[in-house]
N, C-alpha and C. Protein backbone atom coordinates (compact mmCIF):
# COMPACT_ATOMS: atom_id res chain seq x y z
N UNK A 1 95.49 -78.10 142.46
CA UNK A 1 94.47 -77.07 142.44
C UNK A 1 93.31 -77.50 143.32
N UNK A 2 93.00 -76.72 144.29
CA UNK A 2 91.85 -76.97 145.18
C UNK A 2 90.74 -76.80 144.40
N UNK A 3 89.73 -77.44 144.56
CA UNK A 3 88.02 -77.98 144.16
C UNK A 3 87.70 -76.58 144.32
N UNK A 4 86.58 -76.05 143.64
CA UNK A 4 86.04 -75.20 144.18
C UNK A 4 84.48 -75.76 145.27
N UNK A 5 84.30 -77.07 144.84
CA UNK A 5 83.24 -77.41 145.69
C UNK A 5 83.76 -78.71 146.58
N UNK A 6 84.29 -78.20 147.80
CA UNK A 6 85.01 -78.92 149.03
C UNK A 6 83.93 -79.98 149.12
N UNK A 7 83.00 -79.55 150.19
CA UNK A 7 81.94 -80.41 150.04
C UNK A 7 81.02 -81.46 149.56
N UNK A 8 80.86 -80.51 148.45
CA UNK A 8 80.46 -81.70 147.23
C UNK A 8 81.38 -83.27 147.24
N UNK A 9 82.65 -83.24 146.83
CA UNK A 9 83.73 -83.90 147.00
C UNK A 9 83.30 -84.60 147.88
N UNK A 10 83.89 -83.89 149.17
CA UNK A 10 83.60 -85.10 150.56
C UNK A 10 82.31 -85.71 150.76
N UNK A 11 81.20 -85.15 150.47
CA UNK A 11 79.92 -85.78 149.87
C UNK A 11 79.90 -86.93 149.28
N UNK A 12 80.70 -86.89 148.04
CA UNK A 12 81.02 -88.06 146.94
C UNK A 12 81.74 -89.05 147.67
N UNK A 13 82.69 -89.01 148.43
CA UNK A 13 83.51 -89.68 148.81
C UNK A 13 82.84 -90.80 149.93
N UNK A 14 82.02 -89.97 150.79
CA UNK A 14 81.02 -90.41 152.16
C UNK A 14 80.06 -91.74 151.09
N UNK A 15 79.59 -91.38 149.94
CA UNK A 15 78.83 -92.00 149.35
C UNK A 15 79.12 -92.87 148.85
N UNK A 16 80.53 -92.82 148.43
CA UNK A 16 81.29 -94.03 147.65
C UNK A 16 81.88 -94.98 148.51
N UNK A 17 81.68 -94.51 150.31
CA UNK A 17 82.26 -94.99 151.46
C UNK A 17 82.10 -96.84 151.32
N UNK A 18 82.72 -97.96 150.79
CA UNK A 18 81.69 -99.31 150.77
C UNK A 18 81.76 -99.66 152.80
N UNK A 19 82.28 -98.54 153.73
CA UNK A 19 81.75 -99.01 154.89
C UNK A 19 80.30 -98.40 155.45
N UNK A 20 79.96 -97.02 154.68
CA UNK A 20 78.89 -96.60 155.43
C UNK A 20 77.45 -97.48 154.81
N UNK A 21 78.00 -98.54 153.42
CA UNK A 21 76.97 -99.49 152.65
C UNK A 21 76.09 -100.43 153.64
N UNK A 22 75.22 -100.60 153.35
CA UNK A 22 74.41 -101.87 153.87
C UNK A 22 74.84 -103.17 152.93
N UNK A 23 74.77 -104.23 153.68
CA UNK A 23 75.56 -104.97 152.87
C UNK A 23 74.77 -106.65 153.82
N UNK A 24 75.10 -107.46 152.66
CA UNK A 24 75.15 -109.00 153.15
C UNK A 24 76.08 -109.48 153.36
N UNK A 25 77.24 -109.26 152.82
CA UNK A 25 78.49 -109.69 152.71
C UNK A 25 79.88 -108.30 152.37
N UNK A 26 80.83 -108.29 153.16
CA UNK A 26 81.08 -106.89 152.95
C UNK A 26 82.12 -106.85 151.75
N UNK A 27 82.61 -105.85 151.08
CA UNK A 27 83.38 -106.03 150.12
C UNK A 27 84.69 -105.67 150.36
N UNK A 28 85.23 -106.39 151.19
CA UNK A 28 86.92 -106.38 151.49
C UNK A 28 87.60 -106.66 150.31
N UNK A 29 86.97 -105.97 149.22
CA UNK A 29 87.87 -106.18 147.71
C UNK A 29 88.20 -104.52 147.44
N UNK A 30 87.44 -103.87 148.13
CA UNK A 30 87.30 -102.64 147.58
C UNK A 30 87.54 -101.81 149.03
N UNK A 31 87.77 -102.08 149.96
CA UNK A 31 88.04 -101.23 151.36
C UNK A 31 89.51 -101.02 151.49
N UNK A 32 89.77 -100.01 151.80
CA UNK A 32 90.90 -99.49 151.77
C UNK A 32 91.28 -98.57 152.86
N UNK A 33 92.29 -98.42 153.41
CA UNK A 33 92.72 -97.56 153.99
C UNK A 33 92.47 -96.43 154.31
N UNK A 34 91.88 -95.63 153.28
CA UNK A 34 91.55 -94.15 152.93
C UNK A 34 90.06 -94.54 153.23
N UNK A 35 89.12 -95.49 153.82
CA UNK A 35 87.90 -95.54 154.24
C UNK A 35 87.72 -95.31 155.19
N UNK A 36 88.68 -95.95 155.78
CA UNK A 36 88.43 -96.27 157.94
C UNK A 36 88.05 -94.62 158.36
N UNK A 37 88.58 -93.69 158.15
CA UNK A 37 88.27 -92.52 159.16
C UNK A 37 87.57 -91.84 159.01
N UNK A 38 87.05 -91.65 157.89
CA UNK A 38 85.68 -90.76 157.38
C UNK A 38 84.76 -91.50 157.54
N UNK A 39 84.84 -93.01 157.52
CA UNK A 39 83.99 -94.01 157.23
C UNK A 39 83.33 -94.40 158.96
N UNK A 40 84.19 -94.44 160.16
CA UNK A 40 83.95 -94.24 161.65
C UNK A 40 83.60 -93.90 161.71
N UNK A 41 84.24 -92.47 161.61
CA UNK A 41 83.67 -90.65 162.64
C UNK A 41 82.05 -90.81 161.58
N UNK A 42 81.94 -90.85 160.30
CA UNK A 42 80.69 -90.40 159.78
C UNK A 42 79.54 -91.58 160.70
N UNK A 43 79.99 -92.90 161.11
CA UNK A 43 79.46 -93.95 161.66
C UNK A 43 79.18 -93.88 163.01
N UNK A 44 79.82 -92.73 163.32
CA UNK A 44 79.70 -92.61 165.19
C UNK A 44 78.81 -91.49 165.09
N UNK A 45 78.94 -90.71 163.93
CA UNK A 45 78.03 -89.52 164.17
C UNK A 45 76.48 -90.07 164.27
N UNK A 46 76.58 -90.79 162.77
CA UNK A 46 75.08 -91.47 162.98
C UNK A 46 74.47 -91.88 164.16
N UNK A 47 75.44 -92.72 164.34
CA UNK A 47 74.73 -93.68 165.37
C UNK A 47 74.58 -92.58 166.94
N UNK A 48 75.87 -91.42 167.23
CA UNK A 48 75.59 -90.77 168.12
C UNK A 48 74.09 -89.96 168.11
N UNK A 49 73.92 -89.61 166.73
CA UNK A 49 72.06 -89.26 166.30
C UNK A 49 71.15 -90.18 166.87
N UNK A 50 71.47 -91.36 166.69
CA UNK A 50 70.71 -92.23 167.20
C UNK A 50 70.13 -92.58 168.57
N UNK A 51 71.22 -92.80 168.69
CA UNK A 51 71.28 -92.66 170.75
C UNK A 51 70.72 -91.42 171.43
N UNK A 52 71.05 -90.28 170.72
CA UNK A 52 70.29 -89.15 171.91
C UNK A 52 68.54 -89.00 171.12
N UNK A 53 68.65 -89.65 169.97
CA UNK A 53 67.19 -89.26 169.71
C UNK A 53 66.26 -90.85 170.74
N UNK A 54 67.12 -91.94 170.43
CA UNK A 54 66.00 -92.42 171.90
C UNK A 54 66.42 -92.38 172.97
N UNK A 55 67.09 -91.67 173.70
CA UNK A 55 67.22 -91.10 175.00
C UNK A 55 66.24 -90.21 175.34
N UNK A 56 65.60 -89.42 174.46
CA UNK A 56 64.59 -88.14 174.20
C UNK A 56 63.47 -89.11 174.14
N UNK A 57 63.16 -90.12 173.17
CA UNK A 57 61.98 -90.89 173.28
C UNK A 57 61.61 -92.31 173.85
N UNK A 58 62.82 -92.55 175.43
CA UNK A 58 62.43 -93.93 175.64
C UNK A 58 61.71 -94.29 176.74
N UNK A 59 61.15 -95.27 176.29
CA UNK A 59 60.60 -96.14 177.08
C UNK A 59 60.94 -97.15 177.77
N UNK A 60 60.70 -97.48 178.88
CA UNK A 60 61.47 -99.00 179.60
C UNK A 60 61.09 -100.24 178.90
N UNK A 61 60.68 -100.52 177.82
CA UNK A 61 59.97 -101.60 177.44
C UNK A 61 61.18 -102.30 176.65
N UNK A 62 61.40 -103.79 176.01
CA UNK A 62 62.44 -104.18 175.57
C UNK A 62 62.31 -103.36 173.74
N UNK A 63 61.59 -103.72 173.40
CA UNK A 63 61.20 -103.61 172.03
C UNK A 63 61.75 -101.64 171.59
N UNK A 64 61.43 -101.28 172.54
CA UNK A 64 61.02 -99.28 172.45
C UNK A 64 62.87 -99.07 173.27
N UNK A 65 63.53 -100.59 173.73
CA UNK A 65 65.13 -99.40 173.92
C UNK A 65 65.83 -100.87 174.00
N UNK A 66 65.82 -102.11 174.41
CA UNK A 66 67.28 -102.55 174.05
C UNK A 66 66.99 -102.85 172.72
N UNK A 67 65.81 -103.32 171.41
CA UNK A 67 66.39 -103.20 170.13
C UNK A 67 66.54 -102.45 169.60
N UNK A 68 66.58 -101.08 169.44
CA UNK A 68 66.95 -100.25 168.90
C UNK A 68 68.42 -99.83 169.52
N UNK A 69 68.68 -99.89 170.60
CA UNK A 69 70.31 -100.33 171.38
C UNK A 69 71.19 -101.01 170.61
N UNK A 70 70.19 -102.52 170.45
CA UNK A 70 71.10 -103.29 169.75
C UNK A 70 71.61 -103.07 168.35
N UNK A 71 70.53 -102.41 168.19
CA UNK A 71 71.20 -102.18 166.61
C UNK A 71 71.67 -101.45 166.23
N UNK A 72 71.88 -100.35 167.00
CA UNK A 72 73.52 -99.13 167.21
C UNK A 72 74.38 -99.84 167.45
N UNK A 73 74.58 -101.03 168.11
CA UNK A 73 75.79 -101.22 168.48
C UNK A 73 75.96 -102.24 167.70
N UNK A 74 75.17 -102.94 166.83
CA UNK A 74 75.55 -103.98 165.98
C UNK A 74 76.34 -103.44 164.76
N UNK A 75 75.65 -102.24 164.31
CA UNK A 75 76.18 -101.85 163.15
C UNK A 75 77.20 -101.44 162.92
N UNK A 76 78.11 -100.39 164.60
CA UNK A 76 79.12 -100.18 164.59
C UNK A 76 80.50 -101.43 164.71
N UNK A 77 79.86 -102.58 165.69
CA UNK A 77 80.89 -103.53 165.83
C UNK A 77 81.12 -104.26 164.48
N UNK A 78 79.86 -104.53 163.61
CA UNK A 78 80.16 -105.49 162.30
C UNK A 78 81.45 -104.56 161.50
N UNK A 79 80.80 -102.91 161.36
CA UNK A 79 82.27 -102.53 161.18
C UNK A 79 83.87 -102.34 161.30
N UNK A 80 83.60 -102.24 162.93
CA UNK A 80 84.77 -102.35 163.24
C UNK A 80 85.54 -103.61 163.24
N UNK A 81 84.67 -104.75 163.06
CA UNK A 81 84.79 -106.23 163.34
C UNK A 81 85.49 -106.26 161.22
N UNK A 82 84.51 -105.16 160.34
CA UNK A 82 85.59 -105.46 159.42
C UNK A 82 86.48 -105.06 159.16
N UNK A 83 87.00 -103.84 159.58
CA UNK A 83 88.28 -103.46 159.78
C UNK A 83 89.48 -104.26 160.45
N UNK A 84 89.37 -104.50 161.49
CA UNK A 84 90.21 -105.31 162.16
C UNK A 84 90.11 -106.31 161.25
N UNK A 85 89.28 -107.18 160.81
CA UNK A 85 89.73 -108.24 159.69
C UNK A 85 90.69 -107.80 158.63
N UNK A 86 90.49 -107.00 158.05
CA UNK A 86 91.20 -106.39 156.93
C UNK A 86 92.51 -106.22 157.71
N UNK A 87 92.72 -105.67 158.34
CA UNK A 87 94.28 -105.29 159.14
C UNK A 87 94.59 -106.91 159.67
N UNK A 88 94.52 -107.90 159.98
CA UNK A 88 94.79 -109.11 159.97
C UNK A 88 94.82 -109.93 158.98
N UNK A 89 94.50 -109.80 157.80
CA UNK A 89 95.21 -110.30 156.52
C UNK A 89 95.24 -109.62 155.61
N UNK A 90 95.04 -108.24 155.40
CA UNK A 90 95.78 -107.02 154.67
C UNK A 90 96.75 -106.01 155.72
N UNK A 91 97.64 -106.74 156.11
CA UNK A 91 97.60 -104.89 157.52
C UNK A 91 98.68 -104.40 156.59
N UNK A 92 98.67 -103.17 156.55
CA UNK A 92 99.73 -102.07 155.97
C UNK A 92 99.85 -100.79 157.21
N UNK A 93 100.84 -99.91 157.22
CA UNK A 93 101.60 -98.92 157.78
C UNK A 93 99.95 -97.93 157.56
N UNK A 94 99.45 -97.92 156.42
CA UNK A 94 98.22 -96.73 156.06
C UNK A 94 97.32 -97.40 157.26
N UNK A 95 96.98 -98.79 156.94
CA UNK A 95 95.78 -98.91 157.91
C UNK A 95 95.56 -99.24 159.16
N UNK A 96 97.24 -99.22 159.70
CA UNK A 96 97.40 -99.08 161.08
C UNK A 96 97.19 -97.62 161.59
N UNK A 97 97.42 -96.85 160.89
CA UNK A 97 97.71 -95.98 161.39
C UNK A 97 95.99 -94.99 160.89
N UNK A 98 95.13 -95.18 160.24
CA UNK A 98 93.72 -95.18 160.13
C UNK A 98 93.17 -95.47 161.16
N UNK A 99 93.07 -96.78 161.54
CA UNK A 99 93.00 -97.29 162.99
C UNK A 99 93.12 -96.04 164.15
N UNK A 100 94.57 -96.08 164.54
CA UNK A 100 94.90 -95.65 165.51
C UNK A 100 94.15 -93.70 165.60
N UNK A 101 94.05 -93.80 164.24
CA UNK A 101 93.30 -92.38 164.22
C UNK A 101 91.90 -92.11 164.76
N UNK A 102 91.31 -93.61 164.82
CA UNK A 102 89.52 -93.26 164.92
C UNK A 102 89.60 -94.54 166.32
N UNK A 103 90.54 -95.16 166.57
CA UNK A 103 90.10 -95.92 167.95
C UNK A 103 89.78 -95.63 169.15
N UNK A 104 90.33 -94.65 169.33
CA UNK A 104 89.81 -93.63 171.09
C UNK A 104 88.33 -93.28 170.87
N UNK A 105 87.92 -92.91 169.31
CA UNK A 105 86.66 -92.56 169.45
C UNK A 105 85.41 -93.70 169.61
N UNK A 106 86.18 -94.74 168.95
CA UNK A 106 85.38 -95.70 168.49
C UNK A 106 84.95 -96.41 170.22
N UNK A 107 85.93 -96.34 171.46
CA UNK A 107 86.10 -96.83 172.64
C UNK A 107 85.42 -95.92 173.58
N UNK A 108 85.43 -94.76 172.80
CA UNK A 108 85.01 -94.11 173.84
C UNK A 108 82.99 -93.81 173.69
N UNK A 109 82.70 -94.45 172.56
CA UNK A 109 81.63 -94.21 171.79
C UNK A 109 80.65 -95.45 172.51
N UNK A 110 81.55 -96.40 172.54
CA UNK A 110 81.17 -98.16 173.02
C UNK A 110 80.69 -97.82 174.38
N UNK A 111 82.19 -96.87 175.37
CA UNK A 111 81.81 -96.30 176.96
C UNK A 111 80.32 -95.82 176.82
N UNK A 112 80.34 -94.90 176.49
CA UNK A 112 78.86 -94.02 176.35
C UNK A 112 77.96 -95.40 176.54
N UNK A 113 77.50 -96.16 175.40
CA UNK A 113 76.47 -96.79 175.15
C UNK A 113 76.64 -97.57 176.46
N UNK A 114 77.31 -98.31 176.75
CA UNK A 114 77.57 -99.68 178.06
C UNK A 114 77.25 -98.78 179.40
């Protein structure tokens, strides 16, 4: 039986995401397969927010555009940096293939920024 509140749901789900978490240490106890692609694309969107809003407000100065640079691109690689961990001593058929679903974007996201 379909939800009557789609949204809501995928809402819940984005929230329960432990990749879109801030974290000290990540919880590769609880990441799963069913994270990687909602958990990207919602991670590229952000960060694509990010990038055109200081493109609109930058300055040549280091402080006003490569750290705020850096830290678009930190946040996406620590992720992707835990994924690929997880698929090197958890890999399964699901999270290869998670992967292969969000990697063109994830490469082509990296192009943009470089």
């Amino acid at each position: 039986m379909a939800s009557q509140f789609p949204l809501a749901e995928e809402t819940l789900e984005l929230q329960n995401n432990p990749l879109l978490h801030d974290f000290v240490f990540p919880r590769f106890d609880i990441i799963e397969p069913k994270h990687v692609q909602p958990g990207i694309k919602t991670l590229l969107q952000q960060l694509e927010n990010d990038l055109v809003a200081l493109e609109k407000s930058v300055e040549p100065t280091w402080p006003k555009l490569v750290d705020p640079l850096e830290k678009i691109l930190d946040r996406l690689q620590l992720v992707w940096g835990i994924i690929h961990h997880l698929k090197n001593v958890k890999d399964s058929a699901d999270l290869r293939s998670a992967i292969e679903q969000v990697q063109v974007c994830f490469i082509l996201h990296i192009l943009r920024i470089c």
